[in-house]
Protein backbone atom coordinates (compact mmCIF):
# COMPACT_ATOMS: atom_id res chain seq x y z
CA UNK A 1 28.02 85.39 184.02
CA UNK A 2 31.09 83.31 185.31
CA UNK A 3 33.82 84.75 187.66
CA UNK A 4 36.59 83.82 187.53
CA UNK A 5 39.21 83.86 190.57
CA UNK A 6 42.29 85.50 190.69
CA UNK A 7 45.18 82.76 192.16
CA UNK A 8 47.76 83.90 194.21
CA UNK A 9 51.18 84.90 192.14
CA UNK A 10 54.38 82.23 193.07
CA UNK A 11 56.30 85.18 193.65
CA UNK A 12 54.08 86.68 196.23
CA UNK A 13 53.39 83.44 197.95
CA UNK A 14 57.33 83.07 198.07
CA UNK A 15 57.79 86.81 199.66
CA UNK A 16 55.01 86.63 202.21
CA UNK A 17 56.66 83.09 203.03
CA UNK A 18 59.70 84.74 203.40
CA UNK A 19 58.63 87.65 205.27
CA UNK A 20 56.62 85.27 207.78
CA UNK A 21 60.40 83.58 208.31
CA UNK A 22 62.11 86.00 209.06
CA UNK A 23 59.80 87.81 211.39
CA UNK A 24 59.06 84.55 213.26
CA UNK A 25 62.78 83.82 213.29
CA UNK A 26 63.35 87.07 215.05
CA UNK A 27 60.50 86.62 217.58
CA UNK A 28 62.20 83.22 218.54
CA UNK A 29 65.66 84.37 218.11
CA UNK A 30 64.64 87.19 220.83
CA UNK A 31 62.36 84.91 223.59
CA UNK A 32 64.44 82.30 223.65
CA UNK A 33 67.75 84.31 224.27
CA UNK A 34 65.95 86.65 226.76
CA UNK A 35 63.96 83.47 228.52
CA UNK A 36 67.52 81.72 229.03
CA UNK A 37 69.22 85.47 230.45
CA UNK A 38 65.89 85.75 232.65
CA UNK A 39 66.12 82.53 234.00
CA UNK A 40 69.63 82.19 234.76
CA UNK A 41 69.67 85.66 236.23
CA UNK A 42 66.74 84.69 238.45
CA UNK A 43 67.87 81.88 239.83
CA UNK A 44 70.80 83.75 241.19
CA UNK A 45 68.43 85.57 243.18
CA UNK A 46 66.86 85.01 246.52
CA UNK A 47 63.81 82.68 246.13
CA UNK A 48 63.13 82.88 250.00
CA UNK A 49 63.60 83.77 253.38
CA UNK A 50 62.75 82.42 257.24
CA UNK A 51 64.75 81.66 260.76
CA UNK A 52 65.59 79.20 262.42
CA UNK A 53 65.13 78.98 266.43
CA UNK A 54 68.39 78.49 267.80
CA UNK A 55 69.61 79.02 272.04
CA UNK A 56 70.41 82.97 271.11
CA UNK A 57 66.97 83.45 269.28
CA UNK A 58 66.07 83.96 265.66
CA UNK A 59 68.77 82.82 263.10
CA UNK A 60 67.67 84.47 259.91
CA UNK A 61 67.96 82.17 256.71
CA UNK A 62 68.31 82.67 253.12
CA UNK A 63 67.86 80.87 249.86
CA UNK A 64 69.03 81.25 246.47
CA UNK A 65 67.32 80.14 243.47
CA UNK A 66 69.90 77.66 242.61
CA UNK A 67 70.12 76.45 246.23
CA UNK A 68 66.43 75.60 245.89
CA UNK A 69 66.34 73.81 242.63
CA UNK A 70 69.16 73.60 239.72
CA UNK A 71 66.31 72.57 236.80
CA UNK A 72 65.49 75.69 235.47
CA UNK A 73 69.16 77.02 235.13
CA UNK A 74 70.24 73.84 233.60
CA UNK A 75 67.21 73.60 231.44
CA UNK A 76 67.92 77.37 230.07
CA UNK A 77 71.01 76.45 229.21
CA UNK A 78 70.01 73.58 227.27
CA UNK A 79 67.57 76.40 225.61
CA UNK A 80 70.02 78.27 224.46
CA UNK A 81 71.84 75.53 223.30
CA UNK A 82 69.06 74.27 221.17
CA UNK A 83 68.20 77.43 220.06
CA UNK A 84 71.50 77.67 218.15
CA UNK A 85 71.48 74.36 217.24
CA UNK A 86 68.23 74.61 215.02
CA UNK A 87 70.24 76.77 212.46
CA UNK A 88 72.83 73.36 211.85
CA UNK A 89 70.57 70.79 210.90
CA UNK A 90 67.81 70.59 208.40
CA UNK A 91 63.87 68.80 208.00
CA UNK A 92 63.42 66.30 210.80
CA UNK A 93 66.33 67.04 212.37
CA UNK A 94 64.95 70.72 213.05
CA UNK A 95 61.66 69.65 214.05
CA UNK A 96 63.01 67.84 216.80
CA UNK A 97 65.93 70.26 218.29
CA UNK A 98 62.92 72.57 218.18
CA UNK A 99 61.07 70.02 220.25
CA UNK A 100 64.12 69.94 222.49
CA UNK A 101 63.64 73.78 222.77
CA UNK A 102 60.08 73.44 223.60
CA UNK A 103 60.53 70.91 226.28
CA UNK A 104 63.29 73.15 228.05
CA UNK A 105 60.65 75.69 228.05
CA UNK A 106 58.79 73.55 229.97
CA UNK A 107 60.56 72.49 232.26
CA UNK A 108 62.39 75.16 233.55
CA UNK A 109 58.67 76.94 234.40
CA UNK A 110 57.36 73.72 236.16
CA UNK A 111 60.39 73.69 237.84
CA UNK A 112 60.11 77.37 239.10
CA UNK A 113 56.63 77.30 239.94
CA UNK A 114 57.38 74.34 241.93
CA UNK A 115 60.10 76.02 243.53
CA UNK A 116 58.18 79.09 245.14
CA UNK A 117 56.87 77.32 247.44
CA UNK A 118 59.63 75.06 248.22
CA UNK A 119 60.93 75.21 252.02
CA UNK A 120 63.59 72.30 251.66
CA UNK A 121 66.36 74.20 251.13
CA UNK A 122 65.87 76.34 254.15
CA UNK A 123 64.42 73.28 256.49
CA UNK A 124 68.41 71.97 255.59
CA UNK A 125 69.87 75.25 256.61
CA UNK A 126 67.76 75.39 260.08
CA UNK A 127 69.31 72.07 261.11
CA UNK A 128 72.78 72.90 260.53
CA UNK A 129 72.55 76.02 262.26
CA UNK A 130 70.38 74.55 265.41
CA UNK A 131 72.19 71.05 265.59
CA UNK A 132 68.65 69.42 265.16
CA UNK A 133 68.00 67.39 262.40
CA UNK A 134 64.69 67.45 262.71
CA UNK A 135 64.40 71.30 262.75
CA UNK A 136 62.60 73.13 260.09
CA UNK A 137 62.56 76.70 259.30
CA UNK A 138 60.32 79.04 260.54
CA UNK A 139 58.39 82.34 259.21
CA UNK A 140 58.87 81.26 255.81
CA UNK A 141 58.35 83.79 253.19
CA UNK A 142 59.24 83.78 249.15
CA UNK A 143 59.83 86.44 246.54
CA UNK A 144 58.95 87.07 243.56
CA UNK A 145 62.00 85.39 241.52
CA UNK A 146 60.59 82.04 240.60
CA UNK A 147 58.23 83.54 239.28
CA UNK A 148 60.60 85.25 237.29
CA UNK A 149 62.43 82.65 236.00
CA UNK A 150 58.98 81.11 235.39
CA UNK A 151 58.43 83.96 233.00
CA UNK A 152 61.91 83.15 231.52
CA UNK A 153 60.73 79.35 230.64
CA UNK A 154 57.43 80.51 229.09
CA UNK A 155 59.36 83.02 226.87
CA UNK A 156 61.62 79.62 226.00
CA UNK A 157 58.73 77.57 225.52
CA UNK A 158 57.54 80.36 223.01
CA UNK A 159 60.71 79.83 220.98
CA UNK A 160 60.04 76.53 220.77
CA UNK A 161 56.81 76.68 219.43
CA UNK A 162 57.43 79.29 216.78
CA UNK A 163 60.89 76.98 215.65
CA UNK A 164 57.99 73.72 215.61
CA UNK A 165 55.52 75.96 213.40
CA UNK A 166 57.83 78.08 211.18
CA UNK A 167 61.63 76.32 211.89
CA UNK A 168 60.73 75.20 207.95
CA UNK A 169 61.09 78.38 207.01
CA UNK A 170 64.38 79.38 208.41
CA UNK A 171 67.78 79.55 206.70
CA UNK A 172 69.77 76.66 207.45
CA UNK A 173 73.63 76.75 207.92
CA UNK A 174 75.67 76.68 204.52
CA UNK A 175 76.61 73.18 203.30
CA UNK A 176 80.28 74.97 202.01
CA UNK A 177 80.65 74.51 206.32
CA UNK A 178 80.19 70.71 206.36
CA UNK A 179 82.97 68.72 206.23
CA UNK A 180 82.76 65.21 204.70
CA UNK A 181 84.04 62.11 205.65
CA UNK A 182 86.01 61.51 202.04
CA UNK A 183 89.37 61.90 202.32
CA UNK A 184 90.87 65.20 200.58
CA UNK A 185 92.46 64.25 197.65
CA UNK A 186 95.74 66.32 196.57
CA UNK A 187 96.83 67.19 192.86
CA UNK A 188 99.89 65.82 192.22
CA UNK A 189 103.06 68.02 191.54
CA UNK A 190 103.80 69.69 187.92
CA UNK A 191 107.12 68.52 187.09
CA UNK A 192 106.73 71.56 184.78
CA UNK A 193 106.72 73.91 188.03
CA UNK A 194 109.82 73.82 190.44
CA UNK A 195 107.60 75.56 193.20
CA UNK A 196 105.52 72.44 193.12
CA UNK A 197 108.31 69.68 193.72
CA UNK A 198 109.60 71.45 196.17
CA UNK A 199 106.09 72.04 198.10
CA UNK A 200 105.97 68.10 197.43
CA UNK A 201 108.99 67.08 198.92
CA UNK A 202 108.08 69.32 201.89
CA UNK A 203 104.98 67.33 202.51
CA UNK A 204 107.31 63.99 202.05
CA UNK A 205 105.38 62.91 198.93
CA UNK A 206 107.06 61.91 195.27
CA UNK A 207 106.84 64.62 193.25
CA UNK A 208 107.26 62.01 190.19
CA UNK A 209 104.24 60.26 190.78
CA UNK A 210 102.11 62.83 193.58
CA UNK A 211 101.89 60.13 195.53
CA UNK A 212 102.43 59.48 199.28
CA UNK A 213 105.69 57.14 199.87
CA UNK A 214 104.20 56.00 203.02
């Protein structure tokens, strides 16, 4: 007794396709916007904290994300930039914005995790304040906001990876957008309509031939 199997329809390979798409372009869509907010928001935020020993005592100190490091907010924008940008081009082109996008990702984590423990920016900050160049800052603590914008890379990275494995699948922007490079060519004028010569000699062309005098 033979069996014989059933193949998949074309039609329901296309919708599940389909569906896939658009569920993965949502998923990316969503991490890759929120990663970029999350990681520019962090790195607004105080990253970490010490004093510096000056004649009158303790100086306390203070550190902003973006006075530690500027990577990960540049790298979020660049993100979000790519993240957009994967809708305007097509095939290869796709694959590697979306590689872009998966290399900001990157980056802007290392860059964070790096940054927690990071002391520079306040060692700079103790010298000003004590006149000693060689002064570094003391009781050094961090919070929890690289770690943060950490999170916010790995949630670009993730966008990334789901434009590299599914990006295919994704609408692209409408070719009635692009613009080519060939000139526009114009009709000539109807000597038959009077509306039309005089839009012609508006434009400075000869209605009597639709060309261009110049």
């Amino acid at each position: 007794m033979e069996y014989v199997t059933a193949l998949p329809h074309p039609r329901s390979e296309a919708a599940g396709s389909a569906r896939t798409g658009r569920r993965s372009l949502a998923v990316a869509l969503l991490c890759g916007a929120l990663g970029a907010a999350v990681a520019l928001l962090a790195t607004r935020q105080q990253w970490s904290e010490g004093t510096a020993s000056v004649a009158g005592g303790a100086f306390p100190l203070t550190a902003k994300g973006s006075d530690v490091t500027g990577v990960p907010a540049a790298l979020a924008i660049v993100g979000l930039a790519a993240l957009v940008a994967v809708f305007a081009v097509r095939r290869s082109g796709r694959y590697a914005v979306a590689a872009v996008l998966a290399l900001s990702g990157v980056g802007t984590l290392v860059a964070a995790l790096l940054g927690a423990s990071d002391s520079a920016a306040l060692d700079q900050q103790a010298a000003q304040v004590s006149g000693d160049t060689s002064a570094t800052v003391d009781a050094l603590s961090h919070t929890a906001w690289p770690y943060v914008a950490a999170a916010g890379g790995a949630l670009i990275l993730l966008a990334g990876l789901l434009a590299l494995r599914y990006g295919r699948l994704w609408p692209a922007m409408s070719g009635r957008y692009e613009r080519s490079g060939a000139p526009r060519q114009r009709r000539g004028a109807d000597p038959d309509r009077p509306e039309d010569l005089w839009k012609a000699l508006d434009r400075g062309e000869d209605p009597t031939t639709g060309a261009d005098p110049a």
